[in-house]
Every structure is written in structure tokens, then in C-alpha cells.
N, C-alpha and C. Protein backbone atom coordinates (compact mmCIF):
# COMPACT_ATOMS: atom_id res chain seq x y z
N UNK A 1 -3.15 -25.15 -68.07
CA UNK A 1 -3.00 -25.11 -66.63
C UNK A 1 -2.07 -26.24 -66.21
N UNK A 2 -1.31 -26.22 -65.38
CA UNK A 2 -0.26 -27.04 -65.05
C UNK A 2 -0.52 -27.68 -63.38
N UNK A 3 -0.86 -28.70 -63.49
CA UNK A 3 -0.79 -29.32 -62.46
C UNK A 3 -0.33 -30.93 -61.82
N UNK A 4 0.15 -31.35 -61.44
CA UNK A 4 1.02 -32.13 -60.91
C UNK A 4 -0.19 -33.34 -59.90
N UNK A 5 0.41 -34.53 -59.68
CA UNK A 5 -0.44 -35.52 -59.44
C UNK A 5 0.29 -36.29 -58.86
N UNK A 6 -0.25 -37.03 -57.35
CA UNK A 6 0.90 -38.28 -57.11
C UNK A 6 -0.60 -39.33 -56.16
N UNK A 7 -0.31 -40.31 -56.58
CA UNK A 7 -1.20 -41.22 -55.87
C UNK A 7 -0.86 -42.36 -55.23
N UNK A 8 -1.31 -43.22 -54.33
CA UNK A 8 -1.19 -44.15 -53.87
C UNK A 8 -2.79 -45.21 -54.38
N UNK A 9 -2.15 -46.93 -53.60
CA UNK A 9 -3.20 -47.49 -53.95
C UNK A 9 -3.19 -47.79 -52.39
N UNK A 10 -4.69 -48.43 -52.24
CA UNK A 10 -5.11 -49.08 -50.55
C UNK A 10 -5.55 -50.30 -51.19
N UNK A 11 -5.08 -51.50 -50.61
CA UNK A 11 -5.69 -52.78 -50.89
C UNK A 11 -6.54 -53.32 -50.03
N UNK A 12 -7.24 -54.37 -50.26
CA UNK A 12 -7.68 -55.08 -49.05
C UNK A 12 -7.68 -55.88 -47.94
N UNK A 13 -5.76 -55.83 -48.07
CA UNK A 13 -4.69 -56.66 -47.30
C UNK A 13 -4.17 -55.31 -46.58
N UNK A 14 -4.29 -53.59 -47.14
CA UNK A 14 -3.79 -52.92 -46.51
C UNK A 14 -4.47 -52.40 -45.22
N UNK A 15 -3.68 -52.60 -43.95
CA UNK A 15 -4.32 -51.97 -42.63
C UNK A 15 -4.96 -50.61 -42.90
N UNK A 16 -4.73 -49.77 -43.43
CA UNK A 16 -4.50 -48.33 -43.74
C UNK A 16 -6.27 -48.33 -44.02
N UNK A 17 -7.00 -47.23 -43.00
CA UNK A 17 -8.28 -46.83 -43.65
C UNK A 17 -8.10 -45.77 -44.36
N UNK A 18 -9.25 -45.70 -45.72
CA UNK A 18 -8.58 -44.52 -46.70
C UNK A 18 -8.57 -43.26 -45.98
N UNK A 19 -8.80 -42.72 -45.04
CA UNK A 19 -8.92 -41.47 -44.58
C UNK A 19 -7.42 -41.24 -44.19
N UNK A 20 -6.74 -42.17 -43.76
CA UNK A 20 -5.31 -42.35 -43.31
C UNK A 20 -4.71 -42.18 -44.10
N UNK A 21 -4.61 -42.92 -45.81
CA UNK A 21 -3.82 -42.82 -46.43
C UNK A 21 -3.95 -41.52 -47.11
N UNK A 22 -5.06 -41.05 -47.18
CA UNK A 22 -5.36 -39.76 -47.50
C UNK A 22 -3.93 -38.81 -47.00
N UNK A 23 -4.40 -38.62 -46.00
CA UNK A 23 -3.61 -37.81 -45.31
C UNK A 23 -1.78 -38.08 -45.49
N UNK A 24 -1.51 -39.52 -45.38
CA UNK A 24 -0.27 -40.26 -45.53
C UNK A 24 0.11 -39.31 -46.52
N UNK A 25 -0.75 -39.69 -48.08
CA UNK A 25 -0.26 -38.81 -49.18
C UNK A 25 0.06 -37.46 -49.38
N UNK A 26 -1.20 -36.97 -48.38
CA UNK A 26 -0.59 -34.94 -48.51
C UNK A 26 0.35 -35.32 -47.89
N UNK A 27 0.40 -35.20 -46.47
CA UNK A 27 1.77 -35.12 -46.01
C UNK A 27 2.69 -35.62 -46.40
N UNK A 28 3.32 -36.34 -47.68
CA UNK A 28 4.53 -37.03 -48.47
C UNK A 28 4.28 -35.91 -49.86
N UNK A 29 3.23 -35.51 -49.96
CA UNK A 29 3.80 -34.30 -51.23
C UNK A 29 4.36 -33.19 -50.47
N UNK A 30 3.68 -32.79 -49.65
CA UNK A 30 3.88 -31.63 -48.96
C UNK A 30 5.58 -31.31 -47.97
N UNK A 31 5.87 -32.75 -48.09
CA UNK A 31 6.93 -32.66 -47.32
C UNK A 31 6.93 -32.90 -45.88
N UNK A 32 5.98 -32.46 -44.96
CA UNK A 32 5.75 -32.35 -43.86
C UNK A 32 4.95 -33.34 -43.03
N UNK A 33 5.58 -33.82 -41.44
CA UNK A 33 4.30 -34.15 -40.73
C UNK A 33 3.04 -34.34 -40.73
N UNK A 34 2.47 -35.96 -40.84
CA UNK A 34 0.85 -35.76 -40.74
C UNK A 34 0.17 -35.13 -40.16
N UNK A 35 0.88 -34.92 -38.84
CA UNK A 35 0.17 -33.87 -37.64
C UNK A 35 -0.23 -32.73 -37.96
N UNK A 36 1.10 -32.24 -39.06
CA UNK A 36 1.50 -30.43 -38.76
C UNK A 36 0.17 -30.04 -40.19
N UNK A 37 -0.35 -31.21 -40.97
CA UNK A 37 -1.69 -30.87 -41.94
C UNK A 37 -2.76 -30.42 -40.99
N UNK A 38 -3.32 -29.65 -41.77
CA UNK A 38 -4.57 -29.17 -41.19
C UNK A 38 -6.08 -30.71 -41.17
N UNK A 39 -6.40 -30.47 -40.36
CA UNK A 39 -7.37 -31.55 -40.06
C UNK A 39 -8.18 -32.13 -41.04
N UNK A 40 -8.22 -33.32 -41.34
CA UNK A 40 -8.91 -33.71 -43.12
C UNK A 40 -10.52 -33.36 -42.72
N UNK A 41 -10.90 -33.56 -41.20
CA UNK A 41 -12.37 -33.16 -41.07
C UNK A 41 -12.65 -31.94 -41.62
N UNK A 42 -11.63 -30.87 -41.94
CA UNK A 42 -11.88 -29.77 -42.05
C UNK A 42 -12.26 -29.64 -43.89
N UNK A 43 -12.27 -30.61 -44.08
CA UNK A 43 -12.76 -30.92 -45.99
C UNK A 43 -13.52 -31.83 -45.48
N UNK A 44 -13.88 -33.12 -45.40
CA UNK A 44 -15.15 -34.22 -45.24
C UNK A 44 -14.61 -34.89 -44.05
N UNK A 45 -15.86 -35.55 -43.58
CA UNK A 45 -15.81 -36.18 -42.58
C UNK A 45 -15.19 -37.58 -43.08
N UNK A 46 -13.97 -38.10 -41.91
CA UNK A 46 -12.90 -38.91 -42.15
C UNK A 46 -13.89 -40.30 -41.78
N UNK A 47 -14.81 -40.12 -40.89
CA UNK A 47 -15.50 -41.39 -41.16
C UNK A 47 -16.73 -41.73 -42.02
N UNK A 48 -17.32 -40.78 -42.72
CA UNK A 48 -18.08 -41.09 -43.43
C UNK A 48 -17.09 -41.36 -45.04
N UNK A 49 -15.65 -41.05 -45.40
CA UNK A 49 -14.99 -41.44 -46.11
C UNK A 49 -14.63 -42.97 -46.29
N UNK A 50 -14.53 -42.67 -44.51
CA UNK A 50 -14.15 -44.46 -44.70
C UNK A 50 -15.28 -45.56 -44.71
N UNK A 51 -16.31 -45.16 -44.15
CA UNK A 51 -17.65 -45.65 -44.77
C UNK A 51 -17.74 -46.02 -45.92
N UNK A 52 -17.91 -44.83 -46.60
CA UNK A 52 -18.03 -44.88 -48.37
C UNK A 52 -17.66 -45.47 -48.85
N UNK A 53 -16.18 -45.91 -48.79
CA UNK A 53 -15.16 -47.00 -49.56
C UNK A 53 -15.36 -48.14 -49.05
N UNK A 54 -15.79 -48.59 -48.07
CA UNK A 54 -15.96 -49.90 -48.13
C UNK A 54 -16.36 -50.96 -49.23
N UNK A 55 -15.93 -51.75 -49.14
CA UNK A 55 -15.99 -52.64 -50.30
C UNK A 55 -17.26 -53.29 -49.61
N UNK A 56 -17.77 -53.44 -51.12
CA UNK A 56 -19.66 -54.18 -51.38
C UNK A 56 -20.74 -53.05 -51.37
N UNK A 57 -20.08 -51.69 -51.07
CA UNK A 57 -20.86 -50.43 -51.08
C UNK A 57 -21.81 -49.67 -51.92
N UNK A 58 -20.66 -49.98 -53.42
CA UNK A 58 -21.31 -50.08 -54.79
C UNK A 58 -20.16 -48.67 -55.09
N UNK A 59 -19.46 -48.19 -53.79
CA UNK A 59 -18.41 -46.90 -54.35
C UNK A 59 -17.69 -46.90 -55.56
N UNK A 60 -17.69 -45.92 -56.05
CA UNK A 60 -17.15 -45.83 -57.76
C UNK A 60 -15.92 -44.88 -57.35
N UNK A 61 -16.41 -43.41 -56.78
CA UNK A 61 -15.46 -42.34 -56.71
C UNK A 61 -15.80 -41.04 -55.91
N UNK A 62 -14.94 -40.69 -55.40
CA UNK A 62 -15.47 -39.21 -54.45
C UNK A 62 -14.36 -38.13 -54.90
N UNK A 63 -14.48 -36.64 -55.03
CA UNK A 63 -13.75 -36.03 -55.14
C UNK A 63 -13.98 -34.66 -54.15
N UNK A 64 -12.77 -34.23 -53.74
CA UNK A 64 -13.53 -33.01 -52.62
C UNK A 64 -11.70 -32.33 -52.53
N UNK A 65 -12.12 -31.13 -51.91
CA UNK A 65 -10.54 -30.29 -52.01
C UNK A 65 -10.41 -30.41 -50.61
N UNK A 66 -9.06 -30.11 -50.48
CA UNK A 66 -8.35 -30.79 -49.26
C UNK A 66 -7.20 -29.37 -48.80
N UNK A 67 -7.31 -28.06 -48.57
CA UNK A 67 -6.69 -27.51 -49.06
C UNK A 67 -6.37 -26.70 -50.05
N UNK A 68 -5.22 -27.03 -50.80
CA UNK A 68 -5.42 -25.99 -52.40
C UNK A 68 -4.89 -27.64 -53.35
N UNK A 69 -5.43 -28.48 -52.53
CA UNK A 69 -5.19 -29.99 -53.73
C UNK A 69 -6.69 -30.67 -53.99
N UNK A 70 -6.92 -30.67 -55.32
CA UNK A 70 -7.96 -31.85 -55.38
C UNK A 70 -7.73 -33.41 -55.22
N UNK A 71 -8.44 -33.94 -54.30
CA UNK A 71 -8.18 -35.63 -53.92
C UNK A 71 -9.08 -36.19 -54.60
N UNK A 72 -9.00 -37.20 -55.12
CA UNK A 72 -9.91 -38.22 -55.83
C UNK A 72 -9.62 -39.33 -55.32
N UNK A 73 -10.56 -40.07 -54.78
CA UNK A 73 -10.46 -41.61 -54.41
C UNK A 73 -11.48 -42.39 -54.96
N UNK A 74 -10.46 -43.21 -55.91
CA UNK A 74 -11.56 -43.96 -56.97
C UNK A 74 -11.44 -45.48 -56.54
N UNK A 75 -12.68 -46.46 -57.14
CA UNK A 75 -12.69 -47.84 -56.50
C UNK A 75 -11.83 -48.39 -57.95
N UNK A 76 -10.86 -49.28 -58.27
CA UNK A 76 -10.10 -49.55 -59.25
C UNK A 76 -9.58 -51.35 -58.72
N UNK A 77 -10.72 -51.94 -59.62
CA UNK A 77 -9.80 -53.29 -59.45
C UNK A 77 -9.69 -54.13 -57.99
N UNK A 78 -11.01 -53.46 -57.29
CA UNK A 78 -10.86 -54.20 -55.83
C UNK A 78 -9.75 -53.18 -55.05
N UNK A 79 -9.53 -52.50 -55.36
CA UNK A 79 -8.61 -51.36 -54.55
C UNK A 79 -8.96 -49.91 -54.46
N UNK A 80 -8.66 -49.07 -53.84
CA UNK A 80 -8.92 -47.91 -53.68
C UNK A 80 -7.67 -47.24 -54.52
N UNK A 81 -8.02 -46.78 -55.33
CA UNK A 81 -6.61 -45.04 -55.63
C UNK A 81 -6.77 -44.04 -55.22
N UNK A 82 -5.90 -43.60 -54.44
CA UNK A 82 -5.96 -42.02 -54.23
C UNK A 82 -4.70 -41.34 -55.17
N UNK A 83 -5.64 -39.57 -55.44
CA UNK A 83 -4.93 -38.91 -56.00
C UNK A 83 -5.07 -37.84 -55.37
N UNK A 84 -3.99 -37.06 -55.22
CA UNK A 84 -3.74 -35.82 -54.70
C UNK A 84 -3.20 -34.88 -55.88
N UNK A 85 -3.86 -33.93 -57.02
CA UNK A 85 -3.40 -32.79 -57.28
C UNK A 85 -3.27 -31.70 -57.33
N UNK A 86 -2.29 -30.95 -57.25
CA UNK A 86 -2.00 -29.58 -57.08
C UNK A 86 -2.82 -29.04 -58.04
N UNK A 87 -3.76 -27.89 -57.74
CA UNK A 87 -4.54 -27.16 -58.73
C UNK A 87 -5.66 -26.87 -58.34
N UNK A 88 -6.78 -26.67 -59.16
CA UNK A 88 -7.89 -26.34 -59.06
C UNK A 88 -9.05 -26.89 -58.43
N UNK A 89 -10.36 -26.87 -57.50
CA UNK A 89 -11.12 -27.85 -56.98
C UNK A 89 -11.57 -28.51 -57.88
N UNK A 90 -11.28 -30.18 -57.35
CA UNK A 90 -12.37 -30.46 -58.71
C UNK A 90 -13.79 -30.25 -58.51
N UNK A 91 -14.48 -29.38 -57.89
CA UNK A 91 -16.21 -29.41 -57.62
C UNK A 91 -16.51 -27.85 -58.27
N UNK A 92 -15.13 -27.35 -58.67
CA UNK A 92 -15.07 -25.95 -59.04
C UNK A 92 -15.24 -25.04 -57.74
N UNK A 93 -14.92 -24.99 -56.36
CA UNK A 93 -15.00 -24.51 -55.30
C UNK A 93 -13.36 -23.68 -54.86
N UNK A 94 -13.24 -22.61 -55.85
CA UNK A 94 -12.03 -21.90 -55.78
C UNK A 94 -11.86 -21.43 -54.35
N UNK A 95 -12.26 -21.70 -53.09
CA UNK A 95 -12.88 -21.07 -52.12
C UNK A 95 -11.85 -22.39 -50.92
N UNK A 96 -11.14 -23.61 -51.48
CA UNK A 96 -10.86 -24.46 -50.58
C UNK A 96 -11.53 -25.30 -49.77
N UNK A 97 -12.74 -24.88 -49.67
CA UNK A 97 -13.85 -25.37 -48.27
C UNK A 97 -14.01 -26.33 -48.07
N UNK A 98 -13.53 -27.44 -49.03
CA UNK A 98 -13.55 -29.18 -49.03
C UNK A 98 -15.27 -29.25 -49.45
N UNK A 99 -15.88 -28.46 -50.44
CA UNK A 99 -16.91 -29.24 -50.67
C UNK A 99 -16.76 -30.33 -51.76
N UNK A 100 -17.69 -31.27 -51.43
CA UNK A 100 -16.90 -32.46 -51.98
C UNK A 100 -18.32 -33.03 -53.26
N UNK A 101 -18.31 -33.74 -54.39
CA UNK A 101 -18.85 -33.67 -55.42
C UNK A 101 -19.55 -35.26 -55.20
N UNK A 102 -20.72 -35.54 -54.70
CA UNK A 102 -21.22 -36.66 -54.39
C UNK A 102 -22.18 -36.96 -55.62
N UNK A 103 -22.34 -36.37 -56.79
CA UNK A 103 -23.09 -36.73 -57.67
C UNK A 103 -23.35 -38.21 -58.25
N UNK A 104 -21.95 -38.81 -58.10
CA UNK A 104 -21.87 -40.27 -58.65
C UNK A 104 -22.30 -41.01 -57.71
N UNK A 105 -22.97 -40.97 -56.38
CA UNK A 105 -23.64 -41.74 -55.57
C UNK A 105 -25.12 -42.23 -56.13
């Protein structure tokens, strides 16, 4: 299966809440306007994301589909990574619906 991957990091010097950069990133694969994306609430709620990541939380990683991309935002080194790839859900939810895989909580 062939799928493609581009990520960013969020630091703790960066203004950017991860729900933002989230979005920052589709819209820079996609080509297009943050606006013209469909609403990230419409996969998880953008503030209980940014909740989650807070640092001292104990967050490891969340994964949920966004679309027809799986996002992963992992805790790495005092920083957040996000990944956006083209392909399959990672929760196995061929369906898009943004259900999102909270098992590692």
C-alpha cells in the first residue's frame, strides 16, 4: 500500500495550539486554504485535542482520521509531532468519521 507522510513539530516556545497546526498541515499538503478544509471538529473536538497535549498530562499519542488522511500527534522530546498521511484510518474506520483511537490513554 502506498502512502505518503509529511509532518510538522509544535514546541513549547511555539504560539501554535496543536489543533492549529493540525489544520496548518492539511491545508499545506492539500494545497489549499485553512478555511476552504472541512472543520477539524468534524473528526475530534479541537479543544479537547488541545487539552490532551498539554504538557505534564502524561500524553504519549492520539490518532484519528481527518478526512481520507490519518493524523497522529505524538509527544516526542518535550514537543508535539504531527503527521498527516495519505491512506488508510489508522483506527481501521474506512468510513472517514474521525473516530479517533484513545486506547493509549
Amino acid at each position: 500500500m502506498n502512502t505518503s507522510s509529511t509532518s510538522t513539530r509544535v514546541g513549547p516556545a511555539d504560539d501554535r495550539r496543536p489543533s492549529t497546526a493540525v489544520i496548518d498541515l492539511l491545508a499545506r499538503v492539500e494545497g489549499v486554504d485553512p478555511l476552504d478544509l472541512e472543520p477539524l471538529y468534524s473528526a475530534i473536538d479541537p479543544d479537547a485535542l488541545d487539552a490532551l497535549c498539554q504538557s505534564g498530562s502524561g500524553f504519549d499519542s492520539i490518532e484519528f482520521t481527518y478526512g481520507d488522511h490519518a493524523v497522529t500527534v505524538a509527544a516526542t522530546d518535550g514537543e508535539l509531532e504531527i503527521t498527516i498521511d495519505r491512506g488508510p484510518s489508522p483506527v481501521g474506520d474506512p468510513s472517514g468519521c474521525g473516530a479517533a483511537d484513545t486506547s493509549s490513554l
